[in-house]
Protein backbone atom coordinates (compact mmCIF):
# COMPACT_ATOMS: atom_id res chain seq x y z
CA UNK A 1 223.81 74.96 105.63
CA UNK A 2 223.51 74.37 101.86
CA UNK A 3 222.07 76.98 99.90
CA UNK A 4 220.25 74.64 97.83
CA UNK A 5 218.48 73.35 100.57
CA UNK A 6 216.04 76.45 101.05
CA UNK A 7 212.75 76.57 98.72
CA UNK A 8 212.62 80.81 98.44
CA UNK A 9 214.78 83.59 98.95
CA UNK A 10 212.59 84.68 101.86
CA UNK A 11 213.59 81.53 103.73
CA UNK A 12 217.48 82.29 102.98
CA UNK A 13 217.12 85.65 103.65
CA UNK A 14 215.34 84.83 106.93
CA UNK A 15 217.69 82.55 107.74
CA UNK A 16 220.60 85.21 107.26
CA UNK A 17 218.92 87.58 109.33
CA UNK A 18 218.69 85.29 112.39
CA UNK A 19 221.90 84.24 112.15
CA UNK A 20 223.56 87.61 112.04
CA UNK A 21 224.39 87.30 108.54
CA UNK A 22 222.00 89.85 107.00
CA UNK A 23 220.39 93.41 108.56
CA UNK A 24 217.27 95.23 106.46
CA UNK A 25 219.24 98.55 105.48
CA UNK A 26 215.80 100.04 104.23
CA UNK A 27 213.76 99.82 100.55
CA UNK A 28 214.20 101.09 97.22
CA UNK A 29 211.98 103.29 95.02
CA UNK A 30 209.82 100.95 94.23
CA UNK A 31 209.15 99.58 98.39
CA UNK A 32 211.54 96.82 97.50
CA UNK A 33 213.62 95.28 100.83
CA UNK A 34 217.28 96.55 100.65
CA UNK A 35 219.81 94.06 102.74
CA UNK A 36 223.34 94.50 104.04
CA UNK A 37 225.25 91.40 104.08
CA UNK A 38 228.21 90.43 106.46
CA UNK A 39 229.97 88.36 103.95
CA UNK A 40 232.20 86.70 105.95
CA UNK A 41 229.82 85.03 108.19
CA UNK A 42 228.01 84.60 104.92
CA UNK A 43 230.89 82.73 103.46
CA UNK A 44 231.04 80.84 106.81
CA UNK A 45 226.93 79.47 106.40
CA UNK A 46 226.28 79.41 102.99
CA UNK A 47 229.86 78.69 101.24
CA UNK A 48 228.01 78.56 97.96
CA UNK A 49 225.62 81.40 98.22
CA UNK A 50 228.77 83.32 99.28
CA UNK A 51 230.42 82.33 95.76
CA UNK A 52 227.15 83.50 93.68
CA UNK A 53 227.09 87.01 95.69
CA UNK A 54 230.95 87.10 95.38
CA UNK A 55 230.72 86.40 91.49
CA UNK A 56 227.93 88.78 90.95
CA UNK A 57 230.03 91.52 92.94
CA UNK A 58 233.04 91.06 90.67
CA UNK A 59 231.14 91.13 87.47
CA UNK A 60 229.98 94.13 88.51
CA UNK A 61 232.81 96.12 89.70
CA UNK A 62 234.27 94.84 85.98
CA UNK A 63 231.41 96.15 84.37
CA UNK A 64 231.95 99.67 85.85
CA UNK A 65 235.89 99.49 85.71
CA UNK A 66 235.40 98.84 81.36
CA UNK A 67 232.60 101.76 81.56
CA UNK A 68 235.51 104.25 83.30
CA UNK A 69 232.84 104.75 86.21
CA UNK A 70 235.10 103.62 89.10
CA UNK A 71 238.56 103.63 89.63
CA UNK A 72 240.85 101.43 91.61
CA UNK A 73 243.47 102.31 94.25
CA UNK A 74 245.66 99.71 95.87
CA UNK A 75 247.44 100.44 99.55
CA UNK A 76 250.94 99.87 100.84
CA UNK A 77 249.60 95.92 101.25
CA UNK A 78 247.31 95.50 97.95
CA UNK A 79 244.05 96.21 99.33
CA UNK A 80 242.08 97.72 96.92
CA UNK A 81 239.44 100.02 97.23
CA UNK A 82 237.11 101.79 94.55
CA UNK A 83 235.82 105.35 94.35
CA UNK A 84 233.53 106.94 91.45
CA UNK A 85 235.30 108.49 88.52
CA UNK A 86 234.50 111.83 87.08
CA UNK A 87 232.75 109.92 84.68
CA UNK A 88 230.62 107.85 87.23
CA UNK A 89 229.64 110.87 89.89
CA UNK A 90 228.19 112.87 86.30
CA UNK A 91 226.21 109.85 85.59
CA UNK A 92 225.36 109.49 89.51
CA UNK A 93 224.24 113.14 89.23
CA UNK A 94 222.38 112.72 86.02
CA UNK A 95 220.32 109.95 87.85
CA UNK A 96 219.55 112.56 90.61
CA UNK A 97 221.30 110.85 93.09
CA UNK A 98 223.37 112.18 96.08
CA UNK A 99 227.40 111.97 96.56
CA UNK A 100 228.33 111.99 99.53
CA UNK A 101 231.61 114.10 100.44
CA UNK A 102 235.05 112.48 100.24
CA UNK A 103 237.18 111.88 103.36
CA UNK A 104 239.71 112.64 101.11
CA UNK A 105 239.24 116.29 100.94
């Protein structure tokens, strides 16, 4: 299915939902849906809406990497996962948000 070929986000989003892509996770502040995406079976229906949501991820995650809000850690195999900073859990607390506990510790 070509991204392009749906007239609203409602209709993709729809779409994702029924096909297992997408799950309602809940709504923001402002009664805004909130989505989870499986973004392989993303990639696998919507090749080029999977590029856009990939590209928008990485800008982001650069974005907080130059701002020292995130760090990096690779595994044994080059995975990499992220984790706030110091930096980014005082501006997480300053917005009045929750952290949740490490498994770390």
């Amino acid at each position: 299915m070509d991204y392009f070929e749906f007239d609203d986000a409602r209709n993709i989003i729809q779409y994702l939902i029924d096909e297992g892509a997408a799950v309602l996770y809940g709504l923001d502040d402002q009664g805004e849906e909130i989505y989870t995406f499986d973004l392989d079976k993303v990639a696998t229906l919507m090749p080029e809406l999977h590029a856009l949501m990939m590209e928008d991820i990485d800008q982001s995650l650069i974005s907080l990497l130059e701002r020292d809000l995130i760090e990096v850690e690779y595994d044994e195999n080059l995975n990499a996962s992220f984790k706030l900073s110091p930096l980014g859990e005082q501006a997480v607390r300053e917005l009045g948000l929750d952290i949740p506990p490490s498994n770390e510790e």
